[in-house]
C-alpha atoms as a PDB file:
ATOM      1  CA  UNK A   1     -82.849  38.810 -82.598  1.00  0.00           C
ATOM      2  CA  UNK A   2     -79.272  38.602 -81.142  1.00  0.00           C
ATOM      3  CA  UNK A   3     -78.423  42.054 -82.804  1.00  0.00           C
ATOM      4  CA  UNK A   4     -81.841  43.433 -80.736  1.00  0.00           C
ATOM      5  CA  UNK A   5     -81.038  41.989 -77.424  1.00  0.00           C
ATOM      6  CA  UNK A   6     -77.863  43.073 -77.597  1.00  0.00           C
ATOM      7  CA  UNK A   7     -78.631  46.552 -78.438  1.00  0.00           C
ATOM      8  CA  UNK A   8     -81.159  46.626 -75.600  1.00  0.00           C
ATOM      9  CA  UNK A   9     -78.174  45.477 -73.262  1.00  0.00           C
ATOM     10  CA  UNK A  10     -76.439  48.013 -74.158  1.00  0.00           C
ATOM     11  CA  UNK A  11     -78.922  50.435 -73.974  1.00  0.00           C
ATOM     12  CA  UNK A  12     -79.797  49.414 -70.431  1.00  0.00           C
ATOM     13  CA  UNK A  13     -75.808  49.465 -69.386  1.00  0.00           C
ATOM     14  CA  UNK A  14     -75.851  53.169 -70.703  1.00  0.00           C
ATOM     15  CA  UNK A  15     -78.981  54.432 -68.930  1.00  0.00           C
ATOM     16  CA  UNK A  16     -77.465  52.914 -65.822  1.00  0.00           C
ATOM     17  CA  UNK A  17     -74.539  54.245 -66.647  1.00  0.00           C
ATOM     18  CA  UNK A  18     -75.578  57.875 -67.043  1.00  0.00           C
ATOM     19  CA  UNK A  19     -77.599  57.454 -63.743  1.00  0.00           C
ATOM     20  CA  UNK A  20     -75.268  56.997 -61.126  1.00  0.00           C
ATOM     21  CA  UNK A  21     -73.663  59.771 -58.961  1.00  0.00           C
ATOM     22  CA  UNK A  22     -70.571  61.047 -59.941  1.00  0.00           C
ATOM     23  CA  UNK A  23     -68.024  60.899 -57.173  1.00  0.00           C
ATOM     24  CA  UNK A  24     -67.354  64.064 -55.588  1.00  0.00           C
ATOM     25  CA  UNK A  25     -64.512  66.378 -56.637  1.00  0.00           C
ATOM     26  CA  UNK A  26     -62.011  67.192 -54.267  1.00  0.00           C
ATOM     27  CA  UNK A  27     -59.692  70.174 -55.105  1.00  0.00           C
ATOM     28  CA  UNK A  28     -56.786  71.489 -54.227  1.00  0.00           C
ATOM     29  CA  UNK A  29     -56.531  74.766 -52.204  1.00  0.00           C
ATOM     30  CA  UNK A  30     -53.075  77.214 -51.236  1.00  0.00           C
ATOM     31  CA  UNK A  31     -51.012  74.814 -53.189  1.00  0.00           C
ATOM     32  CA  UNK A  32     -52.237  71.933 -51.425  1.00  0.00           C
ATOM     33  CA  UNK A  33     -52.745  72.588 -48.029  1.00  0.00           C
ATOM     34  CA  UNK A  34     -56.858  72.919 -47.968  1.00  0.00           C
ATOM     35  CA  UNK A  35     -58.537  70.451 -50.080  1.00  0.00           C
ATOM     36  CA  UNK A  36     -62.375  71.897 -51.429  1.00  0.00           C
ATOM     37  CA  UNK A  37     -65.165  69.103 -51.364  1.00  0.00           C
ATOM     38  CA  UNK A  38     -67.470  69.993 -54.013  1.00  0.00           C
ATOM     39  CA  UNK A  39     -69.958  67.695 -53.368  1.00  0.00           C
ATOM     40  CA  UNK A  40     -70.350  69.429 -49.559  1.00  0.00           C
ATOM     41  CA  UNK A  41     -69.169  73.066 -50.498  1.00  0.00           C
ATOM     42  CA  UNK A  42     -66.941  72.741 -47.389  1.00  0.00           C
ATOM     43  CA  UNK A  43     -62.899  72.804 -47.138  1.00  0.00           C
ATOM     44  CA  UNK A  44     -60.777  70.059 -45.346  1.00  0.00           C
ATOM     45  CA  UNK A  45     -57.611  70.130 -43.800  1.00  0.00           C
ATOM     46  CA  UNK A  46     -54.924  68.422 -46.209  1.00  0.00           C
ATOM     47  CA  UNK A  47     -53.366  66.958 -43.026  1.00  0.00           C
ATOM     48  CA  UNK A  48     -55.821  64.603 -41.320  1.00  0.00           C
ATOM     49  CA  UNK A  49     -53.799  65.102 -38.226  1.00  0.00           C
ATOM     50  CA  UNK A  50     -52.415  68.490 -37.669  1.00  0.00           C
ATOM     51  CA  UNK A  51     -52.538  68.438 -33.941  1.00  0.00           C
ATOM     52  CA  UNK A  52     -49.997  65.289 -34.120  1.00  0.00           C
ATOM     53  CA  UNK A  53     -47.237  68.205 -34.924  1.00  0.00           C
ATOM     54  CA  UNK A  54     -48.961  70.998 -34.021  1.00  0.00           C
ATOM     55  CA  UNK A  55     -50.791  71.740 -30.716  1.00  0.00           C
ATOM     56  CA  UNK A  56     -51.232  75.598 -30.639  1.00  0.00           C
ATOM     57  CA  UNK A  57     -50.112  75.539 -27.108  1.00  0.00           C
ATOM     58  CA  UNK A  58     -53.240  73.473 -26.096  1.00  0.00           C
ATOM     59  CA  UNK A  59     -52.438  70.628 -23.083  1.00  0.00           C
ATOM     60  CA  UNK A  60     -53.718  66.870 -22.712  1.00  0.00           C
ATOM     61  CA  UNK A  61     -53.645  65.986 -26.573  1.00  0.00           C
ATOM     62  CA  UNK A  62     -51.701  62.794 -27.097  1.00  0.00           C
ATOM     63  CA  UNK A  63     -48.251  62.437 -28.923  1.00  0.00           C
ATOM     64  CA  UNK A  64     -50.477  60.745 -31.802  1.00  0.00           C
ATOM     65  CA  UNK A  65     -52.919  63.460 -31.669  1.00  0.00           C
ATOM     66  CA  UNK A  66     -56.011  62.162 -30.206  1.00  0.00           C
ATOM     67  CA  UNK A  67     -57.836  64.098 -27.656  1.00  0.00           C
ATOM     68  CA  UNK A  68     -60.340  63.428 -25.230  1.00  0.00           C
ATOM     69  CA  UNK A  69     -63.846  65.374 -25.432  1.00  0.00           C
ATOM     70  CA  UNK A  70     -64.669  65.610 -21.662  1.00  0.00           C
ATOM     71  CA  UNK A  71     -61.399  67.593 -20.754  1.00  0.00           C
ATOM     72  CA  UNK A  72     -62.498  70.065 -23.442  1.00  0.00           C
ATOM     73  CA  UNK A  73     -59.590  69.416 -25.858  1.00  0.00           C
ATOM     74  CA  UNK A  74     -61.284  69.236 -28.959  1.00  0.00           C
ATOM     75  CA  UNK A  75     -62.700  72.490 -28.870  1.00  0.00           C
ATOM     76  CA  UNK A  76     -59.934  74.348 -27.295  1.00  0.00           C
ATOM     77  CA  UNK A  77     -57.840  73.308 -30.066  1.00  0.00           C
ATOM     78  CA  UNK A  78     -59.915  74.542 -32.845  1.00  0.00           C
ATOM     79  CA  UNK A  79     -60.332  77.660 -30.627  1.00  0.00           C
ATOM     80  CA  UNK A  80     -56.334  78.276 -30.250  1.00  0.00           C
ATOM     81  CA  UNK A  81     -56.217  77.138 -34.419  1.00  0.00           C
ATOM     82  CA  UNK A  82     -58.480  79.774 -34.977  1.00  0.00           C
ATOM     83  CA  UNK A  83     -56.514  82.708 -32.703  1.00  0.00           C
ATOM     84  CA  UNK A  84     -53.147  81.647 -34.326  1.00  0.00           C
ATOM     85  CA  UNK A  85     -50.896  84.418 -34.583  1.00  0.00           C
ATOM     86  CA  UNK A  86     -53.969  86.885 -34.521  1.00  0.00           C
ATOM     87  CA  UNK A  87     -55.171  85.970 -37.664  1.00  0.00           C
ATOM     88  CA  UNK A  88     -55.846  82.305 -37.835  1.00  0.00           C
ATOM     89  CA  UNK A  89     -54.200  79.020 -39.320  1.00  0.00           C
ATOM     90  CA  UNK A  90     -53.539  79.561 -42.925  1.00  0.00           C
ATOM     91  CA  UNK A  91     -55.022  82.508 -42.351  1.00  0.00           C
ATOM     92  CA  UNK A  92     -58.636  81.371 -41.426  1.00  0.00           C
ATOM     93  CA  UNK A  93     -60.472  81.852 -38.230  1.00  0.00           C
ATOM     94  CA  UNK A  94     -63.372  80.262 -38.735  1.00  0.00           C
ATOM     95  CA  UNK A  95     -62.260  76.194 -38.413  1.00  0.00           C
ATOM     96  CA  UNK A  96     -64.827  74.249 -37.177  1.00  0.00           C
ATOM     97  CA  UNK A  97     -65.369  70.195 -36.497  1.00  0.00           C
ATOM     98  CA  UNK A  98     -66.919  68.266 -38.451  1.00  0.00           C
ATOM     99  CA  UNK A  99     -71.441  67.870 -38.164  1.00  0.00           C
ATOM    100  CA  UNK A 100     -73.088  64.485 -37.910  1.00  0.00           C
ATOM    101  CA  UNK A 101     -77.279  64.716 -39.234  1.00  0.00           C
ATOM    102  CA  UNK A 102     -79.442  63.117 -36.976  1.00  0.00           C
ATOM    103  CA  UNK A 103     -81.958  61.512 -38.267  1.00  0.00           C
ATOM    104  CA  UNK A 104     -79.411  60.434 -40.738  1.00  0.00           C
ATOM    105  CA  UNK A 105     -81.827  57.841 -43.013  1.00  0.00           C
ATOM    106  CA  UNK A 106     -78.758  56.423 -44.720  1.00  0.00           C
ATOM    107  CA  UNK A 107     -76.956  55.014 -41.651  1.00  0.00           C
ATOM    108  CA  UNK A 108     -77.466  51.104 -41.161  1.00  0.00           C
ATOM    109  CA  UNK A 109     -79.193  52.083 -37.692  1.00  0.00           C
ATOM    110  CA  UNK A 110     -81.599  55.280 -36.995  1.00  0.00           C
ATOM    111  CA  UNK A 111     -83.265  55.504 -33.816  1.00  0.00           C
ATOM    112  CA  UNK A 112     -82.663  57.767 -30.956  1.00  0.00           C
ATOM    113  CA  UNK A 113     -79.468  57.954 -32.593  1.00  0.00           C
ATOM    114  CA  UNK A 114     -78.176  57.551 -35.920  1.00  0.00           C
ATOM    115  CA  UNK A 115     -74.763  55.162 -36.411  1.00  0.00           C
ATOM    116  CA  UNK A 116     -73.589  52.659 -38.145  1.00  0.00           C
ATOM    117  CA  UNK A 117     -71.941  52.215 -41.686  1.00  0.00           C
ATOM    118  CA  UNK A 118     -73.276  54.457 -44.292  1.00  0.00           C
ATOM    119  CA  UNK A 119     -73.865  57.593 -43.050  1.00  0.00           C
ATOM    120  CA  UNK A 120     -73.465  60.000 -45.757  1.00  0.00           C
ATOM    121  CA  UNK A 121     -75.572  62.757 -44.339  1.00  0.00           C
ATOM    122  CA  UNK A 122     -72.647  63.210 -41.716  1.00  0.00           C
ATOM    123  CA  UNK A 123     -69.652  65.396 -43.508  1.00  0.00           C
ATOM    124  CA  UNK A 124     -67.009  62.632 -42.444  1.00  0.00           C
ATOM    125  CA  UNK A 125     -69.267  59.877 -43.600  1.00  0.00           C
ATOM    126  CA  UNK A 126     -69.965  61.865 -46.719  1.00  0.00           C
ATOM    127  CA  UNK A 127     -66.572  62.277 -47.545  1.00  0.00           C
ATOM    128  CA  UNK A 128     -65.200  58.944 -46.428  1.00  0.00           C
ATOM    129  CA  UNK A 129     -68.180  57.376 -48.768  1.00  0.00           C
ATOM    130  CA  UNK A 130     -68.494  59.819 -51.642  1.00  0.00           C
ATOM    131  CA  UNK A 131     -65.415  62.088 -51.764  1.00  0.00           C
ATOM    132  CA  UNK A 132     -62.988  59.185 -50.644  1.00  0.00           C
ATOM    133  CA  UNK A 133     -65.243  55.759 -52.043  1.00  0.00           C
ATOM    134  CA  UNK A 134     -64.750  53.855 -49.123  1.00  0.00           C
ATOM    135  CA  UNK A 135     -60.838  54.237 -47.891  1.00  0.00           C
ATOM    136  CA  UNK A 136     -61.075  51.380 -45.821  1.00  0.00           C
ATOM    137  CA  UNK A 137     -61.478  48.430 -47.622  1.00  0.00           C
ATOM    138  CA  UNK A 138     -57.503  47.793 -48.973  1.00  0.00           C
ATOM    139  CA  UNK A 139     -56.439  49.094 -45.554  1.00  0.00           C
ATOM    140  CA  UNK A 140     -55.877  47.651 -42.206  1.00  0.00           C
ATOM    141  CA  UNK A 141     -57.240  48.833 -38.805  1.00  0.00           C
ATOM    142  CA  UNK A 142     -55.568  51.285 -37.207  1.00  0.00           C
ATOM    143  CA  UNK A 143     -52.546  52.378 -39.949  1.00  0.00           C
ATOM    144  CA  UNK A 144     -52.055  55.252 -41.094  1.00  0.00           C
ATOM    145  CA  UNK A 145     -52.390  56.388 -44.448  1.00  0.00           C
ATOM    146  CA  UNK A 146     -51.884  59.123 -47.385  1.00  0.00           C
ATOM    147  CA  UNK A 147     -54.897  59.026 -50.288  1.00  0.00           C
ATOM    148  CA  UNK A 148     -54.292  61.118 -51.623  1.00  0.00           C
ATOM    149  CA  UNK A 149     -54.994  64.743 -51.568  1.00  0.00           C
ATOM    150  CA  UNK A 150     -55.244  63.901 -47.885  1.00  0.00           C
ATOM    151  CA  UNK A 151     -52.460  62.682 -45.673  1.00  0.00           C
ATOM    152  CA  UNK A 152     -52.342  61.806 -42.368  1.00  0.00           C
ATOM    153  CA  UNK A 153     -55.271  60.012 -42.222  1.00  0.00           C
ATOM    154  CA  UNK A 154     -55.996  57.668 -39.027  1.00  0.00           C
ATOM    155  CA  UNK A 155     -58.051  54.157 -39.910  1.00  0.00           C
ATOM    156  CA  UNK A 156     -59.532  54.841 -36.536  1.00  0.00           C
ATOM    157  CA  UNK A 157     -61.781  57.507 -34.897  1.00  0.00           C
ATOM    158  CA  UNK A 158     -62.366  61.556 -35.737  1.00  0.00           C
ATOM    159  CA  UNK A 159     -64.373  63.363 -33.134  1.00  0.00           C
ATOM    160  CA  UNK A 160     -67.586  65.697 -34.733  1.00  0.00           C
ATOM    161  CA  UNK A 161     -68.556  68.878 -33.379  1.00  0.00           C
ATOM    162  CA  UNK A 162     -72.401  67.266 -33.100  1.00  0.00           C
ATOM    163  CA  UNK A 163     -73.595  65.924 -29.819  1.00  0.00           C
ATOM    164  CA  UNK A 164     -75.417  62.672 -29.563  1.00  0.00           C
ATOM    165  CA  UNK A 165     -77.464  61.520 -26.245  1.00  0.00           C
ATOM    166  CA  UNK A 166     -76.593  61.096 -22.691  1.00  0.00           C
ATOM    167  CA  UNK A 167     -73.790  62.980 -22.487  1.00  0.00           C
ATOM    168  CA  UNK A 168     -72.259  61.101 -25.337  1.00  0.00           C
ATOM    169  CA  UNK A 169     -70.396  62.426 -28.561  1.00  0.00           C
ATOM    170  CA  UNK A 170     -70.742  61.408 -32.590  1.00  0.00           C
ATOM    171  CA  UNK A 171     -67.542  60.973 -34.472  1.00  0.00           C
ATOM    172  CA  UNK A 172     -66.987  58.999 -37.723  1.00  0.00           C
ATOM    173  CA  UNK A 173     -64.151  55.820 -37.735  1.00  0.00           C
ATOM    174  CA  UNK A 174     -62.048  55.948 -40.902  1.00  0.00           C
ATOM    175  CA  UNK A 175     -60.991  52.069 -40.614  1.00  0.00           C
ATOM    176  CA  UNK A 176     -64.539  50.901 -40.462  1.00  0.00           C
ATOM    177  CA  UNK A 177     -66.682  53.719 -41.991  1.00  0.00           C
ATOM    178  CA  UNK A 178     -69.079  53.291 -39.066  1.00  0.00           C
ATOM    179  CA  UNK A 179     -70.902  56.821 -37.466  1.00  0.00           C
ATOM    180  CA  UNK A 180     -69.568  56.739 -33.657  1.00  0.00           C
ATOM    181  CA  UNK A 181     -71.884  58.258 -30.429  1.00  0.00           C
ATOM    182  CA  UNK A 182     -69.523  57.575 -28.172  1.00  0.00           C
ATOM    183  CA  UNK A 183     -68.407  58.684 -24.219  1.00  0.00           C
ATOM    184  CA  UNK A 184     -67.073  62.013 -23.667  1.00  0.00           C
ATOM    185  CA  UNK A 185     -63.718  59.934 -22.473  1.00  0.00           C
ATOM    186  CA  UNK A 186     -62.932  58.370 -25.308  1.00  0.00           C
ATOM    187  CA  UNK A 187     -59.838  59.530 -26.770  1.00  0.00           C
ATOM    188  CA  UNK A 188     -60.299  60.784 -30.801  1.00  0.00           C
ATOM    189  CA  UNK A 189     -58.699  62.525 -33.312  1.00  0.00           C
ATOM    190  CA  UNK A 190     -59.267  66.092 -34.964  1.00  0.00           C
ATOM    191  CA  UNK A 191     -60.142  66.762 -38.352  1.00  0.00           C
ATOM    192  CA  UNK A 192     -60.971  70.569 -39.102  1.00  0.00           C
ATOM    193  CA  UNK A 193     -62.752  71.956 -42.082  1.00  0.00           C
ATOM    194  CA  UNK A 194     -64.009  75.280 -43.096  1.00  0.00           C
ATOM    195  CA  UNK A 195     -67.266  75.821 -44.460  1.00  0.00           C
ATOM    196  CA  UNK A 196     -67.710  77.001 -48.508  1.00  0.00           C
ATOM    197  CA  UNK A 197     -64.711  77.414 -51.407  1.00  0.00           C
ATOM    198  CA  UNK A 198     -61.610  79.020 -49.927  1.00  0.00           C
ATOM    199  CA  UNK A 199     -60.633  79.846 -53.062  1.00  0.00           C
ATOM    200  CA  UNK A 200     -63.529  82.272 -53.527  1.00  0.00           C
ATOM    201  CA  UNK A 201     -61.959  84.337 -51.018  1.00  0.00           C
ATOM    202  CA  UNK A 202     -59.170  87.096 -52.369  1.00  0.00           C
ATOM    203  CA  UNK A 203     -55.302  87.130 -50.822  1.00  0.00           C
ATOM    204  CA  UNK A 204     -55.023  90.320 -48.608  1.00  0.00           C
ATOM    205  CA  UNK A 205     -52.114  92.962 -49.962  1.00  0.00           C
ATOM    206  CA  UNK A 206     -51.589  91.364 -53.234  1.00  0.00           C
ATOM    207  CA  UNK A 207     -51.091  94.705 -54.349  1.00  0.00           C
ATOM    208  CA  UNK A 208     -49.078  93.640 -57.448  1.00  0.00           C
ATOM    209  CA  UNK A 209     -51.328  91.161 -57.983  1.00  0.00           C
ATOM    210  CA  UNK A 210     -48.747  88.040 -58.585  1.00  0.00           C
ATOM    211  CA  UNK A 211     -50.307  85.991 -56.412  1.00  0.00           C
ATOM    212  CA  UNK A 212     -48.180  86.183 -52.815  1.00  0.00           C
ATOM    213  CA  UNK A 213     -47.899  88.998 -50.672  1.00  0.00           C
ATOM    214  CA  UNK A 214     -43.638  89.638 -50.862  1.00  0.00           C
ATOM    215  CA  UNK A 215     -41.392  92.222 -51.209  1.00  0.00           C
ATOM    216  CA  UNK A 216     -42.497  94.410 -53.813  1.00  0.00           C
ATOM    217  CA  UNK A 217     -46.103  94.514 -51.706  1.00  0.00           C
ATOM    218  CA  UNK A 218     -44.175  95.493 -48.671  1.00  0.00           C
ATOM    219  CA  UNK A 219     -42.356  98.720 -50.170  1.00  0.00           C
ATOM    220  CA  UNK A 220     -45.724 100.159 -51.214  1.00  0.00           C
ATOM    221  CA  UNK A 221     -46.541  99.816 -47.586  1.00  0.00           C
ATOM    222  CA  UNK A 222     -43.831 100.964 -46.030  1.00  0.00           C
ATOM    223  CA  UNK A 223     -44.473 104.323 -48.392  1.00  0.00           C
ATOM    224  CA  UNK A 224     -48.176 104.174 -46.856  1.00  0.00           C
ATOM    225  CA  UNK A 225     -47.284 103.901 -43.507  1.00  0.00           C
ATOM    226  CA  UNK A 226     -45.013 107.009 -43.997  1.00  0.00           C
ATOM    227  CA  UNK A 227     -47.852 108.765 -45.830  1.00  0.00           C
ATOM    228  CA  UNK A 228     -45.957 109.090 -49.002  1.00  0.00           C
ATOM    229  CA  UNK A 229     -48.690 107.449 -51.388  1.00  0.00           C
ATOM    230  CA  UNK A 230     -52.848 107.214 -50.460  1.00  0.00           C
ATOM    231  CA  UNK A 231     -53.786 103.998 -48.296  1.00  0.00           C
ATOM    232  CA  UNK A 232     -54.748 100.845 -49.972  1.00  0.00           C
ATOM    233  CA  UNK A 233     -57.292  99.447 -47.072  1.00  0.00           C
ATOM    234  CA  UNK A 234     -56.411  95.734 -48.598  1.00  0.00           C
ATOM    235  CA  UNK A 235     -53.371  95.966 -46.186  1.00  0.00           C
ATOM    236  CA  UNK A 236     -55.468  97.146 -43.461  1.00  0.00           C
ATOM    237  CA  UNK A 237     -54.896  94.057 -41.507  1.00  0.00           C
ATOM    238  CA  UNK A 238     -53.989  94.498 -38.359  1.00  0.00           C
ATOM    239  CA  UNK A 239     -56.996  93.986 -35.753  1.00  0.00           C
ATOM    240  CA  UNK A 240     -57.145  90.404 -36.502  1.00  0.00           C
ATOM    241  CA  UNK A 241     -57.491  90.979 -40.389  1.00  0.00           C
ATOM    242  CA  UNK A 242     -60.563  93.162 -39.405  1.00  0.00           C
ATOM    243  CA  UNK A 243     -58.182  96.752 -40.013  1.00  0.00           C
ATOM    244  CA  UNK A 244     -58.527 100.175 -38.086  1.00  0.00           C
ATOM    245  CA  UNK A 245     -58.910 102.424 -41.225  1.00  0.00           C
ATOM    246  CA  UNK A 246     -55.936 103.384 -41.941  1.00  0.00           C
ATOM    247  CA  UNK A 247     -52.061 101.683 -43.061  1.00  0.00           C
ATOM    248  CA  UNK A 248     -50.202 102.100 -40.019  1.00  0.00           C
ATOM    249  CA  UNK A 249     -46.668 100.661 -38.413  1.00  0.00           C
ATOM    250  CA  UNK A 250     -48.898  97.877 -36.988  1.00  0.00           C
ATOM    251  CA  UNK A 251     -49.932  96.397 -40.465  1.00  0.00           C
ATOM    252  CA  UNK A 252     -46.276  97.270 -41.642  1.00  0.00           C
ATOM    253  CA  UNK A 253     -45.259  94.274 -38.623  1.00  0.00           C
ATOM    254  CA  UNK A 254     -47.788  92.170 -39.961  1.00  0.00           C
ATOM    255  CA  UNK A 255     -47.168  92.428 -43.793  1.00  0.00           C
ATOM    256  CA  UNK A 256     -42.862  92.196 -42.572  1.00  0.00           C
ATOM    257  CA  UNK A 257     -43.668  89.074 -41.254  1.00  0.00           C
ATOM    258  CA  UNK A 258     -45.817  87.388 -43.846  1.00  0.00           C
ATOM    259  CA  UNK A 259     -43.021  87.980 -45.837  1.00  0.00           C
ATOM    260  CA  UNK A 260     -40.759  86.522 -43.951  1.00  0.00           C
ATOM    261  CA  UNK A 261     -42.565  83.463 -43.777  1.00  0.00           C
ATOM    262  CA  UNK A 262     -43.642  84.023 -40.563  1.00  0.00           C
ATOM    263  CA  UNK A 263     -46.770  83.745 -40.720  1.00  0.00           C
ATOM    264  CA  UNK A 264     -49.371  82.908 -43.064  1.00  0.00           C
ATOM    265  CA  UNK A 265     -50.785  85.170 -45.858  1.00  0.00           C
ATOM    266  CA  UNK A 266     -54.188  86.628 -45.133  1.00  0.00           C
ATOM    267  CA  UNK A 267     -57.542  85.772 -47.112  1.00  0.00           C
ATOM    268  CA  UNK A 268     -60.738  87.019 -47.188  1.00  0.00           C
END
């Protein structure tokens, strides 16, 4: 009888086992730099506070990095992110903020609004839940911390793009994993993601296909732009990545300075 109960314990443990969601994967991106969230098909930020170092020539955000939604911050910063040298930060122009759900039946409180602890239908409670498994609880309020493949990250508030009620604002706090709707003058940080697999997209003027755009890919166009071999349209890239049709002395600037470091390589 022993031999029976324990085989049924077991047997119990396993279906249990075999039931229970697997923790999101979280990949690495451009050597590190965007992290992909498979459980949300969207792409994070590596550094949970890139406005602390890097404002994009945007006013009013704090030496820390927070921002305050009623002077428009937020959004002007992912705007100038997105305009960055003409073609975007790491070579993206399509960063966005980060959407709450509402109704959001997994938060501890749904009514008019929907806050609280729990809230994985939001993409900062999903990953702070899921993709993270709860960062806060060996951490203290208001540190700062690296778990890694994030950095940066602030055991406080993170503005999202969604808005709540009367005039206020949801955002998601990374030291208590509570969903925020909070007043446009609070001061927040940033935390920008992009939506699908980055790494589904294909590196612009790779034409030696090594992986980087350097100087071997820059000859070929300096022959194009002098009409000594056919255009490739991959380096067609000035126009904000979008090209005008043909390799010219403009997209011979832009590939001279991605190799210089300059700037950063161009994906589509």
């Amino acid at each position: 009888m022993k031999k029976l109960r324990l085989s049924s314990v077991i047997c119990v443990l396993l279906l249990v086992f075999l039931t229970l969601p697997t923790n999101a994967a979280l990949e690495s991106r451009l050597a590190g730099k965007i992290i992909y969230d498979t459980n949300q098909n969207i792409s994070w930020l590596a550094n949970a506070n890139l406005a602390e170092s890097t404002t994009f020539g945007v006013a009013d955000i704090s030496s820390e990095g927070r921002m305050r939604w009623d002077f428009g911050t937020p959004l002007a910063w992912i705007a100038a992110m997105n305009a960055h040298a003409g073609i975007g930060y790491l070579g993206f122009n399509s960063w966005r903020l980060p959407t709450a759900l509402h109704p959001d039946n997994t938060c501890q409180f749904v009514s008019s609004i929907s806050f609280g602890t729990g809230c994985t239908g939001s993409e900062m409670g999903n990953l702070f839940y899921i993709g993270l498994g709860d960062v806060d609880k060996p951490l203290s309020l208001g540190s700062v911390v690296d778990v890694p493949p994030f950095k940066n990250i602030q055991m406080n508030a993170y503005w999202s793009g969604t808005p709540s009620i009367n005039g206020r604002q949801y955002g998601f706090h990374f030291g208590t994993g509570a969903q925020t709707h909070s007043l446009a003058n609070s001061t927040f940080w940033v935390w920008p993601v992009l939506d699908g697999d980055v790494s589904i997209t294909l590196l612009r003027c790779d034409l030696n296909d090594n992986g980087k755009v350097d100087a071997g890919d820059l000859s070929q166009v300096v022959r194009m732009a002098l009409g000594s071999i056919a255009d490739d349209l991959d380096c067609d890239i000035n126009n904000s990545g979008f090209g005008d049709g043909v390799i010219s002395i403009a997209d011979l600037v832009i590939v001279s300075r991605i190799v210089l470091g300059i700037i950063p390589e161009i994906y589509n």
